[in-house]
PDB file of N, CA and C in Angstrom:
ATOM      1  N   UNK A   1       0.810  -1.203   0.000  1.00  0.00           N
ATOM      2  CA  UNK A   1       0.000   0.000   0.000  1.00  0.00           C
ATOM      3  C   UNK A   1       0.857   1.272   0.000  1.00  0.00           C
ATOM      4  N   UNK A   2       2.290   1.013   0.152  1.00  0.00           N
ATOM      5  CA  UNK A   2       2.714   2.639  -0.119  1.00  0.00           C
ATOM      6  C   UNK A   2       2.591   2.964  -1.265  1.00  0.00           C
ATOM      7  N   UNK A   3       2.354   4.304  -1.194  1.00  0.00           N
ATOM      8  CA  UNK A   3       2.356   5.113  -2.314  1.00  0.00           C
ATOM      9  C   UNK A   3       0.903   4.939  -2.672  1.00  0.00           C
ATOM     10  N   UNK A   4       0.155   5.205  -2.076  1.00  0.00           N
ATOM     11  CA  UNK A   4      -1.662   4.974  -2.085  1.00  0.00           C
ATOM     12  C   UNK A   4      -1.768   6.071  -1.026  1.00  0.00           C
ATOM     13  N   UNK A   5      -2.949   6.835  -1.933  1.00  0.00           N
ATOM     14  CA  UNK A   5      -3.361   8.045  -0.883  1.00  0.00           C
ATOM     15  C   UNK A   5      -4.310   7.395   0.375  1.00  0.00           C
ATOM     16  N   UNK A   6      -4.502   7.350   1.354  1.00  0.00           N
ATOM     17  CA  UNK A   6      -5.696   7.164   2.188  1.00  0.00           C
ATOM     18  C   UNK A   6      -6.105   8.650   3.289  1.00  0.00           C
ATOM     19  N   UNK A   7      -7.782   8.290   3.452  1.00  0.00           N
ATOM     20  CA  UNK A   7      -8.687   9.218   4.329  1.00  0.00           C
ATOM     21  C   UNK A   7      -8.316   8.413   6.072  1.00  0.00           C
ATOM     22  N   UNK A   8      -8.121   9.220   6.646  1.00  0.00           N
ATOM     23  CA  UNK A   8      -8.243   8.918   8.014  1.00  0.00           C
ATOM     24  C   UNK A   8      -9.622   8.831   8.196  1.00  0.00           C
ATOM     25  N   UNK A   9     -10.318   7.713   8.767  1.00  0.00           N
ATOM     26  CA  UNK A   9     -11.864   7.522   9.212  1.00  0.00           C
ATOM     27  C   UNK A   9     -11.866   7.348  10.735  1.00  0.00           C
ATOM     28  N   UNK A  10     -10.854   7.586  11.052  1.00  0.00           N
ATOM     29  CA  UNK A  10     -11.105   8.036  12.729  1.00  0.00           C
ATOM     30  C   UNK A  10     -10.431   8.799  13.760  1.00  0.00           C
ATOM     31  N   UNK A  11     -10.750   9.308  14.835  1.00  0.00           N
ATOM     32  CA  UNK A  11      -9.648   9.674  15.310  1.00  0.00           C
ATOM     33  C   UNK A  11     -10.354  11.385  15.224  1.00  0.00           C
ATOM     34  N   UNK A  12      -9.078  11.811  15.663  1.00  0.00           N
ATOM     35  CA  UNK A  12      -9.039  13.663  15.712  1.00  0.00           C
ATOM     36  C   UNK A  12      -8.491  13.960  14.322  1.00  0.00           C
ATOM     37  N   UNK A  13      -7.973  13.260  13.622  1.00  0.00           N
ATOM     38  CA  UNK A  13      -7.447  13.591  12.101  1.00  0.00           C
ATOM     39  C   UNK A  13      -8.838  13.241  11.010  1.00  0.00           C
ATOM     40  N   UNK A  14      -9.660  12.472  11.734  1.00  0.00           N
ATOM     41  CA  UNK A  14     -11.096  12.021  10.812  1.00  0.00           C
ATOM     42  C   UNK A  14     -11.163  12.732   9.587  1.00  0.00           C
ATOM     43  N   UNK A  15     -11.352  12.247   8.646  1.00  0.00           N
ATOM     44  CA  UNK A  15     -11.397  12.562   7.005  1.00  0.00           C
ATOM     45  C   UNK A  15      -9.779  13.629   6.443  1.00  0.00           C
ATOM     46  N   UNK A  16      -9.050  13.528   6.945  1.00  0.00           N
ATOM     47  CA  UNK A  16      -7.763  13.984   6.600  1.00  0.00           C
ATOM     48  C   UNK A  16      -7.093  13.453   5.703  1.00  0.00           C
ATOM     49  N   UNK A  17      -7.108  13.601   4.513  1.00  0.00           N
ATOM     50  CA  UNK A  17      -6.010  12.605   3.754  1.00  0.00           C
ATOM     51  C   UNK A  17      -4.491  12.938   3.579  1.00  0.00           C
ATOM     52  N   UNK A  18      -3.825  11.559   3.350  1.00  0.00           N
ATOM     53  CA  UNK A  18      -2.179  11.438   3.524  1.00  0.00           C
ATOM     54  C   UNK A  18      -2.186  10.397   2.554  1.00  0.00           C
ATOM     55  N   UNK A  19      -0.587  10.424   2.575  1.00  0.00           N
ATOM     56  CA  UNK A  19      -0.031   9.651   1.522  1.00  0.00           C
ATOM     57  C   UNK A  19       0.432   8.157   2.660  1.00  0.00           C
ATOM     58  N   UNK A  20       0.345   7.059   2.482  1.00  0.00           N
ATOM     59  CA  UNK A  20       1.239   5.832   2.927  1.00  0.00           C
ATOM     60  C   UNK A  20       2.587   5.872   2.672  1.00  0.00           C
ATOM     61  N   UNK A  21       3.173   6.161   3.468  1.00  0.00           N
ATOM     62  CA  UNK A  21       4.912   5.971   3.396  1.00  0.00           C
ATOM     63  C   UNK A  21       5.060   4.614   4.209  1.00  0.00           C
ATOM     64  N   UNK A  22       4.615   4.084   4.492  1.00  0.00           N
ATOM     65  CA  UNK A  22       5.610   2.819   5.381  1.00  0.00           C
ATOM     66  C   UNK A  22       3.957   1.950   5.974  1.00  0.00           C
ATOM     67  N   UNK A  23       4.385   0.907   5.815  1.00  0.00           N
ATOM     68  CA  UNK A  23       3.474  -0.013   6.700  1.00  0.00           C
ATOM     69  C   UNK A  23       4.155  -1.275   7.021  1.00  0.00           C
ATOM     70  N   UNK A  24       3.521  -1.327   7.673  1.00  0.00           N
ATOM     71  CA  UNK A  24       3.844  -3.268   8.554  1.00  0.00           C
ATOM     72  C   UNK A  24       2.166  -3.844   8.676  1.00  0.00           C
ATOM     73  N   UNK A  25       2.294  -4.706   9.174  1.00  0.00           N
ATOM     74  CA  UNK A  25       1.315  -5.998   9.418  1.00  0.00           C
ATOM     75  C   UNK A  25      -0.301  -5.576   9.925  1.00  0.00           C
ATOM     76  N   UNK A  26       0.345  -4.566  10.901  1.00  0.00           N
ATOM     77  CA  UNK A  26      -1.450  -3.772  11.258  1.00  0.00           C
ATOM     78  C   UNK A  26      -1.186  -2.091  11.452  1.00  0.00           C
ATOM     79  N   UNK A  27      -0.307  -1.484  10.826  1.00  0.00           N
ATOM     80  CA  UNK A  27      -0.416  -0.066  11.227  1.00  0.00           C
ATOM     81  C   UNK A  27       0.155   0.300   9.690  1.00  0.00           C
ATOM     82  N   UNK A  28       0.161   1.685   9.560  1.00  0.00           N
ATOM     83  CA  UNK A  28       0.358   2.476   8.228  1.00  0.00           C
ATOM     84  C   UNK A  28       1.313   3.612   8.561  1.00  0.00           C
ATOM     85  N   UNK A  29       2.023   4.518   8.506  1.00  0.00           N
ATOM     86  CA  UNK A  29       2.868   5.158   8.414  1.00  0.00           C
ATOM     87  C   UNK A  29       2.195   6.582   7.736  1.00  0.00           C
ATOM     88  N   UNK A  30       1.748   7.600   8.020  1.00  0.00           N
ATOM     89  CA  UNK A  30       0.896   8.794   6.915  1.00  0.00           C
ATOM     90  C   UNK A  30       1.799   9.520   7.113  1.00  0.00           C
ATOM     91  N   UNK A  31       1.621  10.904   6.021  1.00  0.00           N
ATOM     92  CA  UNK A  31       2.477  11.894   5.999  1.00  0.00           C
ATOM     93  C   UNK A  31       1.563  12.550   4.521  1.00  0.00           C
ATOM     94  N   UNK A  32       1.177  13.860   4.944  1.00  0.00           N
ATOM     95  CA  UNK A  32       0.456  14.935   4.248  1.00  0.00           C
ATOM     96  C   UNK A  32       1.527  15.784   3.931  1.00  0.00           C
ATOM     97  N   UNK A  33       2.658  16.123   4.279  1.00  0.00           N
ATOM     98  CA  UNK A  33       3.636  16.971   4.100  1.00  0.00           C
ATOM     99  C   UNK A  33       3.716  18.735   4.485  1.00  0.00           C
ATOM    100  N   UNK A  34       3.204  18.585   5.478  1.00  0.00           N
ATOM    101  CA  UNK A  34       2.391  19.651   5.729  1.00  0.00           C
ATOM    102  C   UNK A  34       2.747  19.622   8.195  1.00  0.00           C
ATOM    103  N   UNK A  35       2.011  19.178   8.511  1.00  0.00           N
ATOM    104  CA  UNK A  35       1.999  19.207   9.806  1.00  0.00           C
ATOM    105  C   UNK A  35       2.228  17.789   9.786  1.00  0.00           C
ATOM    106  N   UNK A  36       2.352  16.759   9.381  1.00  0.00           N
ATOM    107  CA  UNK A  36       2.868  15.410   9.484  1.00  0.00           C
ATOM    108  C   UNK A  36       4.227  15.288   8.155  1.00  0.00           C
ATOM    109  N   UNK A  37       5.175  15.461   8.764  1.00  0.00           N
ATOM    110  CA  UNK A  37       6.393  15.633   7.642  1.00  0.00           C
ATOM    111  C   UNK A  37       6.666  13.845   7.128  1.00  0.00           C
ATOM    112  N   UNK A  38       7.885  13.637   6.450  1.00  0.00           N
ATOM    113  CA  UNK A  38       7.991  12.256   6.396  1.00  0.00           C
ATOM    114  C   UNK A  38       8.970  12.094   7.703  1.00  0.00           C
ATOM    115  N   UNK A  39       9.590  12.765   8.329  1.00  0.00           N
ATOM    116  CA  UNK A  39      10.523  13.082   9.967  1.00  0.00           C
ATOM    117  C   UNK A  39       9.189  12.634  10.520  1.00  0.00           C
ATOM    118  N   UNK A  40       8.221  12.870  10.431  1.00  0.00           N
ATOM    119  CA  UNK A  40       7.353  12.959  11.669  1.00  0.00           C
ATOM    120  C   UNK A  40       6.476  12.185  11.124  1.00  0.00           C
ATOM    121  N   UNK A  41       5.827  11.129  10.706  1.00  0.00           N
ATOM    122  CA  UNK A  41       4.723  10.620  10.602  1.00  0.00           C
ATOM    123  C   UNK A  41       3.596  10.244  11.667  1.00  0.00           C
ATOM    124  N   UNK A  42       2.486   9.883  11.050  1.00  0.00           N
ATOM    125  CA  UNK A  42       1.384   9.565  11.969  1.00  0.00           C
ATOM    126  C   UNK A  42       1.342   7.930  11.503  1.00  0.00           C
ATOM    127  N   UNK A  43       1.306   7.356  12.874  1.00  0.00           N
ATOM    128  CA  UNK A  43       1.341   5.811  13.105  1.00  0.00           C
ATOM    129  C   UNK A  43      -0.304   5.354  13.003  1.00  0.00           C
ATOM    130  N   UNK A  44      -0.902   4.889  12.282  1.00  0.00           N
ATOM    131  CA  UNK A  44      -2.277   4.370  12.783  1.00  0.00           C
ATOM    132  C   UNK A  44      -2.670   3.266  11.886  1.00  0.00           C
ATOM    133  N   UNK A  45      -3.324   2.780  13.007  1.00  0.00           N
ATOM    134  CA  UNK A  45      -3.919   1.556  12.256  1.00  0.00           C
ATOM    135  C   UNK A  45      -4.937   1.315  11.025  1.00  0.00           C
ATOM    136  N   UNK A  46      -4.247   0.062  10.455  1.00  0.00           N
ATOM    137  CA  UNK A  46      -4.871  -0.180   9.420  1.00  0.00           C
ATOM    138  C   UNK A  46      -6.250  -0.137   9.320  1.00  0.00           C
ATOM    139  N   UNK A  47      -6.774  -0.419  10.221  1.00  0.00           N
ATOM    140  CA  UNK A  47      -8.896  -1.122  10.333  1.00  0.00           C
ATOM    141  C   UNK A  47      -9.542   0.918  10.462  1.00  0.00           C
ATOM    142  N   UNK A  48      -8.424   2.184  10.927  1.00  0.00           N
ATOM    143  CA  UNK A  48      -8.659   3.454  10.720  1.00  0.00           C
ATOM    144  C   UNK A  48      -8.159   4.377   9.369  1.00  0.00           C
ATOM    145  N   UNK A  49      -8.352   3.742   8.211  1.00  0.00           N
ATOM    146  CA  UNK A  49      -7.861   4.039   7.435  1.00  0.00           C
ATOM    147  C   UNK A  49      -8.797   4.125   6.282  1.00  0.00           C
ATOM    148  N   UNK A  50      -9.060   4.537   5.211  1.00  0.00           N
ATOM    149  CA  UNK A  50      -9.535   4.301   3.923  1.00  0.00           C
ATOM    150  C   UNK A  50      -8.695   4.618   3.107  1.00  0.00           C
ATOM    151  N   UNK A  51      -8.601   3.237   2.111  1.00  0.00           N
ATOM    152  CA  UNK A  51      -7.551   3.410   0.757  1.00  0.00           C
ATOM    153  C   UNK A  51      -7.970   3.757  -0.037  1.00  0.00           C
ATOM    154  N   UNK A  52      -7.636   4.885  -0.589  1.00  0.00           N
ATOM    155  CA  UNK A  52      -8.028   5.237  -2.003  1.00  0.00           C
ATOM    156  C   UNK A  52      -6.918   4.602  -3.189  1.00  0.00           C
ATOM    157  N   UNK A  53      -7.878   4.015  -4.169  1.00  0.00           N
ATOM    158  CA  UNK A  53      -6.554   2.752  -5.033  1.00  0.00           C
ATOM    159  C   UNK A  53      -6.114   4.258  -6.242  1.00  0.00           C
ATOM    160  N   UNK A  54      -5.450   4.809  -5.719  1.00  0.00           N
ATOM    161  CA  UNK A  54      -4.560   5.741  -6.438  1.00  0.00           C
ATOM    162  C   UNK A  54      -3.144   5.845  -5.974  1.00  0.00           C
ATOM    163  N   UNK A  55      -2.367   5.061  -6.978  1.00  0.00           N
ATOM    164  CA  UNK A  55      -1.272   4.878  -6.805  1.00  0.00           C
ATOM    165  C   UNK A  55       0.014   5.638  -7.581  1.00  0.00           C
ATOM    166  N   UNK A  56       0.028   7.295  -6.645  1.00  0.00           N
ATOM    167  CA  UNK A  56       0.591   8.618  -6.595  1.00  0.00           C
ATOM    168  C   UNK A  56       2.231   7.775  -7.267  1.00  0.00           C
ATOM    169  N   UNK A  57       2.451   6.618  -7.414  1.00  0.00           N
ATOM    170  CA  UNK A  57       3.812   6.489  -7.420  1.00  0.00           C
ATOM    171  C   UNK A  57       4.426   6.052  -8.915  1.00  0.00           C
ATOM    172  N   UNK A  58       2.842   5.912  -9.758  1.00  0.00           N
ATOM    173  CA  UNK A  58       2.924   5.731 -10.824  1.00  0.00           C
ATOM    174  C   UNK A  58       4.224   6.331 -11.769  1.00  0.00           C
ATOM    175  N   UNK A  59       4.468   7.437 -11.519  1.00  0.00           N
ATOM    176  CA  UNK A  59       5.116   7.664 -12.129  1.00  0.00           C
ATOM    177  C   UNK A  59       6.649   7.366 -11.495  1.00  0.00           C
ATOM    178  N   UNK A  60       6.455   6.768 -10.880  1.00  0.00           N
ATOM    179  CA  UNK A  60       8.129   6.852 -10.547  1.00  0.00           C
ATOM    180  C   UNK A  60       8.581   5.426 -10.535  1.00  0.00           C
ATOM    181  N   UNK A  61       9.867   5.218 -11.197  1.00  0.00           N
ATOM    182  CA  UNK A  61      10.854   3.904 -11.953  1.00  0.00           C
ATOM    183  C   UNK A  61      10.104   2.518 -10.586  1.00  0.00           C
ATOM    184  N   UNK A  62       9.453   1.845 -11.723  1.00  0.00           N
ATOM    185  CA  UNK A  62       8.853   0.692 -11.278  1.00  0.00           C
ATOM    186  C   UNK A  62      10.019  -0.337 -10.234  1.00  0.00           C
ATOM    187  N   UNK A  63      11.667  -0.192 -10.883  1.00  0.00           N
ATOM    188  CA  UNK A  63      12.325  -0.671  -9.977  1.00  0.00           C
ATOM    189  C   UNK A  63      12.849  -0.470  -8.829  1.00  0.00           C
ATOM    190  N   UNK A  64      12.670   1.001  -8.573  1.00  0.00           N
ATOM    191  CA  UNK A  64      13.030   1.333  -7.628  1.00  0.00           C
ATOM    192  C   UNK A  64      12.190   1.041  -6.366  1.00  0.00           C
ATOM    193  N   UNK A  65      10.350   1.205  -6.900  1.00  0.00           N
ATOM    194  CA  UNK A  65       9.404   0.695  -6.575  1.00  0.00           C
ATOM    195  C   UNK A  65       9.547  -0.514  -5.959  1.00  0.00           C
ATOM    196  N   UNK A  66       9.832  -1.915  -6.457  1.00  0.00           N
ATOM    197  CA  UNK A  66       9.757  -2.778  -6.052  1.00  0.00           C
ATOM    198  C   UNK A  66      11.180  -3.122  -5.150  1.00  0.00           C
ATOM    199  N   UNK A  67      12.393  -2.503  -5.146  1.00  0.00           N
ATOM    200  CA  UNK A  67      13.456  -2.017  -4.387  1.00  0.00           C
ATOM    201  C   UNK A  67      13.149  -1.634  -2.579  1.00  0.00           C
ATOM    202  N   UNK A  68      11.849  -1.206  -2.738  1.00  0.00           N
ATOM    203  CA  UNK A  68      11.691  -0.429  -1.574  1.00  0.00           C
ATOM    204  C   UNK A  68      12.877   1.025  -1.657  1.00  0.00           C
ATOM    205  N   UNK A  69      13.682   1.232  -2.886  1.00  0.00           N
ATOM    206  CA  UNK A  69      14.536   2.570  -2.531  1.00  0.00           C
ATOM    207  C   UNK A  69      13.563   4.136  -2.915  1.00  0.00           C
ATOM    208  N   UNK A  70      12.412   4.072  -2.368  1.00  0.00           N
ATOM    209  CA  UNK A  70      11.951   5.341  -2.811  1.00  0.00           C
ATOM    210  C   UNK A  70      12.184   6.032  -2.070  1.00  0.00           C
ATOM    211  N   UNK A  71      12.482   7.420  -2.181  1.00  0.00           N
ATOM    212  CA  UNK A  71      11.984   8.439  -1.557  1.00  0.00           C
ATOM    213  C   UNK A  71      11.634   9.939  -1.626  1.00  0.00           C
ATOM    214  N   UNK A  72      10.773  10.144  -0.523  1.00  0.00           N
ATOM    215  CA  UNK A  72       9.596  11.444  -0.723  1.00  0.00           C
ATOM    216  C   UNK A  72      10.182  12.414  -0.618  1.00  0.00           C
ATOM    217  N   UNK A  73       9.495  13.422  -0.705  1.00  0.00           N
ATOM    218  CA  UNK A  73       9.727  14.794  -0.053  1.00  0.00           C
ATOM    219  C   UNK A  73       8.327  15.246   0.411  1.00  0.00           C
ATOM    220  N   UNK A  74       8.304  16.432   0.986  1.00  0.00           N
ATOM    221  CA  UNK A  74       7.269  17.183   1.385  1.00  0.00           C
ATOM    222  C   UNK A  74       6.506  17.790   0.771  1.00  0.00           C
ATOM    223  N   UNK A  75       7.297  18.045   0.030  1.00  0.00           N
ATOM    224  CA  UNK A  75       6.791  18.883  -1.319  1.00  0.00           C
ATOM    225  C   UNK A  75       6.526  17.978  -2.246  1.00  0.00           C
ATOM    226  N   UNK A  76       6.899  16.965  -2.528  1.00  0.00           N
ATOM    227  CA  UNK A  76       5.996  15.918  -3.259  1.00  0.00           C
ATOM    228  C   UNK A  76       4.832  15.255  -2.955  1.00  0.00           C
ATOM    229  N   UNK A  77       4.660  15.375  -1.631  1.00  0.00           N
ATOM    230  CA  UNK A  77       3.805  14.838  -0.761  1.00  0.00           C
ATOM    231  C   UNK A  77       2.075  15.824  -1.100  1.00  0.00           C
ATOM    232  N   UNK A  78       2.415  16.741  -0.722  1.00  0.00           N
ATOM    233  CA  UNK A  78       1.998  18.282  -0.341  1.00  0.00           C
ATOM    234  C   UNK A  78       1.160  18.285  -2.649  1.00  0.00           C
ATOM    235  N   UNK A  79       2.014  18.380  -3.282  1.00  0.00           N
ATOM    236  CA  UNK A  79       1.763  18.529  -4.294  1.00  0.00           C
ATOM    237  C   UNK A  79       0.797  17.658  -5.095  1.00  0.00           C
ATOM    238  N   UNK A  80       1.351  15.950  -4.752  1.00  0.00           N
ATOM    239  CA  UNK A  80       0.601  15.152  -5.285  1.00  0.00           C
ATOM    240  C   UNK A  80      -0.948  15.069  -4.615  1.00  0.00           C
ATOM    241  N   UNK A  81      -0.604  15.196  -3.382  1.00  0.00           N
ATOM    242  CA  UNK A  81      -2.229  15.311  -2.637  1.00  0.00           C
ATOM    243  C   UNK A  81      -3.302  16.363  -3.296  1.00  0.00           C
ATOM    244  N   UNK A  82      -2.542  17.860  -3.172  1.00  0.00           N
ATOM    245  CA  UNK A  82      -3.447  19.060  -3.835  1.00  0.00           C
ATOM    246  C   UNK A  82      -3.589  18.174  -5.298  1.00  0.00           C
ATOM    247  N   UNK A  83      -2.916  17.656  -6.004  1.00  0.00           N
ATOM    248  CA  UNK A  83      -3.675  17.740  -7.603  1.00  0.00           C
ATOM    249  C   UNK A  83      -4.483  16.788  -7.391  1.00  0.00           C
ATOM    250  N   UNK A  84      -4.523  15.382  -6.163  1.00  0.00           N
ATOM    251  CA  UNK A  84      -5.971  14.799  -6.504  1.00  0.00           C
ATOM    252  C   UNK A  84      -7.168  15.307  -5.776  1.00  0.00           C
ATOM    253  N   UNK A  85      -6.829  16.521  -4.607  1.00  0.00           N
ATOM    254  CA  UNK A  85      -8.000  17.303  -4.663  1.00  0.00           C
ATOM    255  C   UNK A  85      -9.003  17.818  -5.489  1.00  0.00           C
ATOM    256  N   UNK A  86      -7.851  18.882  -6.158  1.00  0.00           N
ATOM    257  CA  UNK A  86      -8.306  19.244  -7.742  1.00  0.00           C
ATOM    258  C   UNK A  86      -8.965  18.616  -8.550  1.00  0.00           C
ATOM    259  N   UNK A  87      -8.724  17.240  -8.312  1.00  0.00           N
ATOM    260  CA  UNK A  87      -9.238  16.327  -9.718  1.00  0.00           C
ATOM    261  C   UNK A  87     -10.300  16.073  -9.336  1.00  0.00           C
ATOM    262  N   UNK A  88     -10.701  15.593  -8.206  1.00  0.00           N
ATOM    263  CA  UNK A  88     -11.896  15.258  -7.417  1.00  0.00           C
ATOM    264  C   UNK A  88     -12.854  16.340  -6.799  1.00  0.00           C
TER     265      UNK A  88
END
């Protein structure tokens, strides 16, 4: 699921969307780039989450992708989120 935008559905962040930077087995890793940096992420669980199947990473080298060597910025973060606002 990295690189998939998701809505927070619970919590004090409720309907907030972020990008997935990191997951394990039952939690997700978010980062909006904004007040949750990729330094600072928000830890929450998977079952508080909604995935949206938009996969922001499309464009970037499929091998590196499957490498696990990606990485973000804030401003990529921050950018890719506003244009699927826009779109939606």
């Amino acid at each position: 699921m990295v690189g998939f935008l998701a809505y927070s559905i619970a919590g004090r962040d409720k309907e907030s969307l972020y990008l997935i930077i990191k997951e394990d087995n039952d939690s997700v890793w978010l980062a909006n780039g904004r007040d949750r940096t990729i330094n600072n992420p928000k830890k929450k669980n998977k079952k508080h989450v909604q995935i949206i199947k938009k996969d922001i990473l499309a464009d970037i080298d499929l091998a590196a992708k499957d490498n696990d060597d990606i990485s973000f910025s804030n401003e990529y973060i921050r950018l890719k989120i506003k244009r699927y606002i826009n779109k939606n």
